[in-house]
Protein backbone atom coordinates (compact mmCIF):
# COMPACT_ATOMS: atom_id res chain seq x y z
CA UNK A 1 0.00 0.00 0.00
CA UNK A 2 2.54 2.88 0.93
CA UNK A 3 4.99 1.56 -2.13
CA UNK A 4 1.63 2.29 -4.49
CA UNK A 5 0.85 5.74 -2.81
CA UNK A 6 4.45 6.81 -3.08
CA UNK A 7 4.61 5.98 -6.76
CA UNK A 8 1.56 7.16 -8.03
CA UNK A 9 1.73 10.73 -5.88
CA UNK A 10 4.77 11.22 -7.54
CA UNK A 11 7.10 11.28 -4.49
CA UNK A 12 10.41 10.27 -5.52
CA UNK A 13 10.48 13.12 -8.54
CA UNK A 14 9.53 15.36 -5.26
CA UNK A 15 12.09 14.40 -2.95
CA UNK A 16 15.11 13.11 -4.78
CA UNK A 17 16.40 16.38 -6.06
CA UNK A 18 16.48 17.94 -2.28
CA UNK A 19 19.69 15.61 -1.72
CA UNK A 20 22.15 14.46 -4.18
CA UNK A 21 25.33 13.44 -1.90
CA UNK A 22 25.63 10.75 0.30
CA UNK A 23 22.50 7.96 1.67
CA UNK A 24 19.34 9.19 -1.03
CA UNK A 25 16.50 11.16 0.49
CA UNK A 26 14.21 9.49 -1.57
CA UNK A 27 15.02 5.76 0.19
CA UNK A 28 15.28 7.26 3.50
CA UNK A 29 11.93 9.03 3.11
CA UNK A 30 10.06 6.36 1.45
CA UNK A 31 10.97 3.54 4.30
CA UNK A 32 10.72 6.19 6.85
CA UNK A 33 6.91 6.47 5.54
CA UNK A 34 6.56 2.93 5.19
CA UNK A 35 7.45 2.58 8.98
CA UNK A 36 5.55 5.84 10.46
CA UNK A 37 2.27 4.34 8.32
CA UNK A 38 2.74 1.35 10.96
CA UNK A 39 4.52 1.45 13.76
CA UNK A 40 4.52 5.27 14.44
CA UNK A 41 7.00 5.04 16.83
CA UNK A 42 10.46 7.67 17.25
CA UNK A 43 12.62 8.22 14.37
CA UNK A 44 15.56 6.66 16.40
CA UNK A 45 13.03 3.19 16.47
CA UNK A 46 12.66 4.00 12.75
CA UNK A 47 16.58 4.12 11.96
CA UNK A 48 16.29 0.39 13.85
CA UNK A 49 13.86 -0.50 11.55
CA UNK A 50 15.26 0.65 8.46
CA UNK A 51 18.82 -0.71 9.07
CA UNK A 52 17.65 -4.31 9.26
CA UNK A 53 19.39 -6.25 6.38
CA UNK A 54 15.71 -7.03 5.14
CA UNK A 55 14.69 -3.27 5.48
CA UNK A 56 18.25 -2.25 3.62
CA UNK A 57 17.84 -4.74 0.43
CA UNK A 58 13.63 -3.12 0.40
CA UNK A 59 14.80 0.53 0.30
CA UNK A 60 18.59 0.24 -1.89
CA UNK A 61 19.96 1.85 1.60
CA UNK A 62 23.74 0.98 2.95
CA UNK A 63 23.73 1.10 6.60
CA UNK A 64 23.30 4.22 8.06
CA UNK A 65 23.55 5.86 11.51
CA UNK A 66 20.53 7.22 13.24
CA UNK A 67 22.00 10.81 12.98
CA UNK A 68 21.55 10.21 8.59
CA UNK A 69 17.83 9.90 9.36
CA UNK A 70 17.27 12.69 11.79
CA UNK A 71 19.28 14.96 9.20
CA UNK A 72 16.75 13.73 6.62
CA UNK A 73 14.03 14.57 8.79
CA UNK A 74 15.60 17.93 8.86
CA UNK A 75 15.84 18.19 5.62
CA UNK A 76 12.10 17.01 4.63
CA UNK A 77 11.32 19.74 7.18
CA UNK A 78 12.97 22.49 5.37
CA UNK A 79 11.05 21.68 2.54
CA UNK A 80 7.93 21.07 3.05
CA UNK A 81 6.24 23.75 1.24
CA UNK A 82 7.78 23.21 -2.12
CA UNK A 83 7.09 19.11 -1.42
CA UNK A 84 3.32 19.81 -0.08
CA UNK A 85 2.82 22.65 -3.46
CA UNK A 86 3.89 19.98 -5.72
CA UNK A 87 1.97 16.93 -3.75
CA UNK A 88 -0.80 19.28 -4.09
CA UNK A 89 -0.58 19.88 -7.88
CA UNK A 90 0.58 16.35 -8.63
CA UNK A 91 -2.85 14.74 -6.74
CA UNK A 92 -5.07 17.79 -8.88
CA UNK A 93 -3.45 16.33 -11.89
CA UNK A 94 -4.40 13.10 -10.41
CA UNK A 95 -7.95 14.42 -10.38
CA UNK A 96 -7.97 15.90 -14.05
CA UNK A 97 -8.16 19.66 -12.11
CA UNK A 98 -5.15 20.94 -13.85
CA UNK A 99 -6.77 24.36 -14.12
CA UNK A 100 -7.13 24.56 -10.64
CA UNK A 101 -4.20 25.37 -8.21
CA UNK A 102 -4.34 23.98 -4.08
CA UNK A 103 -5.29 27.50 -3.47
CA UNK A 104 -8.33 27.62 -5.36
CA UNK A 105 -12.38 26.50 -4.45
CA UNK A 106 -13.95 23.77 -7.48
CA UNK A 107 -15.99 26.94 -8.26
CA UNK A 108 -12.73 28.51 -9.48
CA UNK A 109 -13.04 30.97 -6.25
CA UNK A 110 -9.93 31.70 -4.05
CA UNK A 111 -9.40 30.67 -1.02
């Protein structure tokens, strides 16, 4: 289920440009969701997580230290208007309401 959402809402074209050195955003990101969607626990839990051998081969990762994921945290944090502006135009594109920007009522009215 979250591999489907993440593909079809156009995540990794979203997220993969913020970082282009070192462990990718994208993979962090992407398992990070995967493991917020069910266990919901702290992101030091979710480095656990992610850095079992089973979680590494899923995601493309190389082991990483809990410190990698809390900077990508950071990072996503930074961000998040230009990721939730394009989420937002991606899932109205999604909805054939390409006319339409997040900011704007069906009616064509601002918010």
């Amino acid at each position: 289920m979250v591999d489907d959402l993440y593909e079809r809402l156009g995540l990794s074209e979203v997220i993969g440009p913020l970082k282009t050195k070192g462990i990718p955003l994208d993979a962090l990101a992407h398992g990070l969701l995967a493991y917020k969607m069910g266990d919901n626990f702290s992101v030091l839990q979710a480095s656990e997580w992610l850095n079992q051998t089973e979680m590494l081969g899923r995601y493309e990762l190389k082991s990483f230290d809990e410190k990698t994921l809390y900077r990508a945290v950071e990072t996503l944090g930074h961000n998040r208007e230009r990721i939730i502006q394009k989420l937002q135009d991606h899932v109205l594109e999604l909805l054939g309401a390409t006319g339409l920007s997040a900011n704007t009522r069906i009616g064509g009215e601002p918010l």
